[in-house]
C-alpha atoms as a PDB file:
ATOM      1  CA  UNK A   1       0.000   0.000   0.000  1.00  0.00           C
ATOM      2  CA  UNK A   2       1.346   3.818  -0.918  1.00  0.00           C
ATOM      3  CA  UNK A   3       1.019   6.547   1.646  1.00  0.00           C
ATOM      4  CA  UNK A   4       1.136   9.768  -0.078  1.00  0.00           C
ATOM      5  CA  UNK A   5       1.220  13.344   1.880  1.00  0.00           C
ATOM      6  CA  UNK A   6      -0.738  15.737  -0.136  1.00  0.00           C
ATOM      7  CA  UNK A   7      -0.456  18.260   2.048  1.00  0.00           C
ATOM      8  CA  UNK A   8       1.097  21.025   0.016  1.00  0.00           C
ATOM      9  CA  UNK A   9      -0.807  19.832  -2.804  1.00  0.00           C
ATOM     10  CA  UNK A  10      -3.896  20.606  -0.882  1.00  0.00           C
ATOM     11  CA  UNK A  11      -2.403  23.822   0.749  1.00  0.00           C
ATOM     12  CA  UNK A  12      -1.751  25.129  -2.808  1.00  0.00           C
ATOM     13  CA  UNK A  13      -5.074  24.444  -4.195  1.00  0.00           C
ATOM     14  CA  UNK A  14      -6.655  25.576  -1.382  1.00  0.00           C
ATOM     15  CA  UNK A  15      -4.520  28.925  -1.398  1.00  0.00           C
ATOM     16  CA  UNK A  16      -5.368  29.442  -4.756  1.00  0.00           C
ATOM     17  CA  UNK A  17      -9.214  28.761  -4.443  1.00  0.00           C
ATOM     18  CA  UNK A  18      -9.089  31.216  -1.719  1.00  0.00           C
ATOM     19  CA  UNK A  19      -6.187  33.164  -0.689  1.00  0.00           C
ATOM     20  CA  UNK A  20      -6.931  34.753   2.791  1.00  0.00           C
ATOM     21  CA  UNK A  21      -8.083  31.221   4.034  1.00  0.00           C
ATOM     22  CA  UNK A  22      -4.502  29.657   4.992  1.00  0.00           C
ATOM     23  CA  UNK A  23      -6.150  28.414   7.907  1.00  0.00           C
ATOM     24  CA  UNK A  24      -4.907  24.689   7.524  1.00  0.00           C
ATOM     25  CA  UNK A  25      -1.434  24.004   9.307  1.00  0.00           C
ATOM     26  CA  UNK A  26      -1.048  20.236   8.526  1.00  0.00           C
ATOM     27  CA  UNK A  27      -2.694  17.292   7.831  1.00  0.00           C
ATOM     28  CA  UNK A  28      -1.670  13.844   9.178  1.00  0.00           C
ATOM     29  CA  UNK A  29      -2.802  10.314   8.506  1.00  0.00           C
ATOM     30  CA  UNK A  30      -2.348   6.596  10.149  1.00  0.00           C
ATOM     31  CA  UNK A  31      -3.602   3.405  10.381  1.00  0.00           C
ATOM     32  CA  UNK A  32      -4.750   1.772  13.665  1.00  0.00           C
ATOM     33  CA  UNK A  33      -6.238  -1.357  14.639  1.00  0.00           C
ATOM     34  CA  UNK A  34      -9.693  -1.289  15.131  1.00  0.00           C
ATOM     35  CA  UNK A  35      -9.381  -1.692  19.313  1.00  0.00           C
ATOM     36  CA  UNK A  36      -7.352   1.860  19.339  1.00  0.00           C
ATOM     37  CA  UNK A  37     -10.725   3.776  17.855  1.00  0.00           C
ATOM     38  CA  UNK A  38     -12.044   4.275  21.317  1.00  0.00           C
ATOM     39  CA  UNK A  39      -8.901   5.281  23.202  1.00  0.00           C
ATOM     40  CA  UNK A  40      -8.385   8.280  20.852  1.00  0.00           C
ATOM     41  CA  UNK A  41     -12.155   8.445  20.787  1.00  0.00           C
ATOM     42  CA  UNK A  42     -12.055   8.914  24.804  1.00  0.00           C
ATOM     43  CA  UNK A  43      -8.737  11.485  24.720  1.00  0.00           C
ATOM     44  CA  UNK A  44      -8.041  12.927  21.375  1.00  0.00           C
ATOM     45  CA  UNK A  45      -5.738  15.434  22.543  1.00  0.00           C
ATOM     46  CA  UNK A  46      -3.462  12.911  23.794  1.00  0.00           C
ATOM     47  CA  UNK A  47      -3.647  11.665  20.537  1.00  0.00           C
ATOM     48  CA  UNK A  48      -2.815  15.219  18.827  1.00  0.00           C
ATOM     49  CA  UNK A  49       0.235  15.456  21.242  1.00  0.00           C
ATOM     50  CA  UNK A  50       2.007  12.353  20.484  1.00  0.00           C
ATOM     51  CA  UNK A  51       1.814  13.337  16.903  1.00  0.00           C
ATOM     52  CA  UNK A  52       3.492  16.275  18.028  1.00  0.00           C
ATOM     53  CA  UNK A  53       0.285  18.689  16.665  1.00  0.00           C
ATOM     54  CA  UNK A  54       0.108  21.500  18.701  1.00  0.00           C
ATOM     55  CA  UNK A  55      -2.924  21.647  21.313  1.00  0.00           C
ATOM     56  CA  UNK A  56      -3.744  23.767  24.576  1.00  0.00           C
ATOM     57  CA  UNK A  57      -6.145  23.043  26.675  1.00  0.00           C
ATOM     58  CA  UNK A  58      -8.354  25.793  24.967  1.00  0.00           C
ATOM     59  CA  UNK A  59      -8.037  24.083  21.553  1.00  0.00           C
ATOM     60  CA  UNK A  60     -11.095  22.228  20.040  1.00  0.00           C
ATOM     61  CA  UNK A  61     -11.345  18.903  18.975  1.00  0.00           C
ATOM     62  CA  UNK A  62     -14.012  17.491  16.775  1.00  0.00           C
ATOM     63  CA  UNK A  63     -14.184  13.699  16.066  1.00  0.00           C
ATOM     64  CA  UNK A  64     -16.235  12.442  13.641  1.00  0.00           C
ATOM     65  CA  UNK A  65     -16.488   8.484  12.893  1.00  0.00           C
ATOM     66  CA  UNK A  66     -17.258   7.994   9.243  1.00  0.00           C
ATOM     67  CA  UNK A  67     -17.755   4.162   7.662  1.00  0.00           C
ATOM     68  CA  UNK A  68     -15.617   3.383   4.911  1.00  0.00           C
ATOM     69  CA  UNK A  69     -18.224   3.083   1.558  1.00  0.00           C
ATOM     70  CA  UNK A  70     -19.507  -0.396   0.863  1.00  0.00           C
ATOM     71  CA  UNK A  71     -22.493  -1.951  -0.770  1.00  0.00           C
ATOM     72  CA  UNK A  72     -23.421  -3.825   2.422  1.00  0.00           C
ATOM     73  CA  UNK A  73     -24.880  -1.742   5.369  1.00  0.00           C
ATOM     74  CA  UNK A  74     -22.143  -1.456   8.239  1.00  0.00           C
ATOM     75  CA  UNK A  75     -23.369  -1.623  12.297  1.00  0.00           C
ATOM     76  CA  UNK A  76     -20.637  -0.411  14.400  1.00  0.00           C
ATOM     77  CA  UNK A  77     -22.298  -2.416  17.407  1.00  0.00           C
ATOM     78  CA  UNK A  78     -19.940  -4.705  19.664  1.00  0.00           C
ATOM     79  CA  UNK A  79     -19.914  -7.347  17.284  1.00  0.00           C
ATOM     80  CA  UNK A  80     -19.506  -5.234  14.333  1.00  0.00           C
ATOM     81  CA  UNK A  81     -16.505  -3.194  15.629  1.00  0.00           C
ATOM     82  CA  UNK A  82     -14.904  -7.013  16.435  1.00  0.00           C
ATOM     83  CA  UNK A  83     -14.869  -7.379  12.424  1.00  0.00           C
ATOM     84  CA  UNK A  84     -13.210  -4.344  11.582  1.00  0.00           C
ATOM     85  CA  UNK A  85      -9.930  -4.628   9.973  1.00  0.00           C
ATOM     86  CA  UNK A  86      -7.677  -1.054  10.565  1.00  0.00           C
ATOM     87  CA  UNK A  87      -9.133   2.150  10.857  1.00  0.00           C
ATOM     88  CA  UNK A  88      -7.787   5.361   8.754  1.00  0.00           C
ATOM     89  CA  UNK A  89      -7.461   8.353  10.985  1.00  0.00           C
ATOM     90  CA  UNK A  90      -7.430  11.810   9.676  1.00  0.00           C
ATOM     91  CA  UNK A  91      -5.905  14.759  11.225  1.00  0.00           C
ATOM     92  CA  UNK A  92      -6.690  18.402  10.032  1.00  0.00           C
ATOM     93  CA  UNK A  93      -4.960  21.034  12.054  1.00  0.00           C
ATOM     94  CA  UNK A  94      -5.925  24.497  11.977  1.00  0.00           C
ATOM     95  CA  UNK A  95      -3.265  27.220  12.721  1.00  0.00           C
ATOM     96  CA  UNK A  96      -5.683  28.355  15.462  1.00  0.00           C
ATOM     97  CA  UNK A  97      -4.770  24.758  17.491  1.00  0.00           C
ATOM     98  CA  UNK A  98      -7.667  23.450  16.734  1.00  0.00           C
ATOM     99  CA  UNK A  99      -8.108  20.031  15.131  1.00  0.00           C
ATOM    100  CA  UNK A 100     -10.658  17.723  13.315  1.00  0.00           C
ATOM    101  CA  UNK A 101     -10.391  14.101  13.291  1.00  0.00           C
ATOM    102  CA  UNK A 102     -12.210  11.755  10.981  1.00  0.00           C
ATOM    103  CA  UNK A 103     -12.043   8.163  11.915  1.00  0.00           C
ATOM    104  CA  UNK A 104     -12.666   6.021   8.850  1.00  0.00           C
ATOM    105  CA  UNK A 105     -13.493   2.667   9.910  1.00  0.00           C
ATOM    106  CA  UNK A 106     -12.565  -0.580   7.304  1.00  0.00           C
ATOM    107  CA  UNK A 107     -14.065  -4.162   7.412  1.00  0.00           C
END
């Protein structure tokens, strides 16, 4: 599998789409196994600091789980998250310290 970091790609485009928006610092990306979702789930900004992101205790964090598409319907019960292969995390940090994750989950 190739891991590509589009980052100034995406700071370029986004720069050019709309120039007095630089408000993206960096964007990061891993794979976890499945069982790690809900420890960064339950302290994200633990998370953001070992990636060495910036983060105060003022900064926001948004999480948002997302299921990878598929043509079969995915329940992220107990039983369901036990089937899971990786999950893709997503970091977007802002300048401000602020930070969205997206947690894509696999099967």
């Amino acid at each position: 599998m190739e891991i590509q970091d589009d980052t100034e790609v995406l700071r370029k485009l986004f720069s050019d789409m709309n120039p007095d928006s630089g408000e993206v610092e960096s964007v990061h990306r891993a794979e976890l196994d499945p069982d790690m979702a809900l420890s960064l789930m339950a302290n994200p900004k633990a998370a953001l600091k070992a990636m060495n992101i910036p983060v105060s205790a003022e900064s926001r964090v948004d999480l948002t789980m997302k299921n990878r598409a598929d043509r079969a319907p995915m329940d992220l019960g107990v039983a369901s998250a036990a089937r899971l292969r990786r999950i893709i995390v997503i970091v977007i940090h802002y300048r401000n310290c602020d930070a969205d994750i997206i947690i894509i989950a696999t099967r």
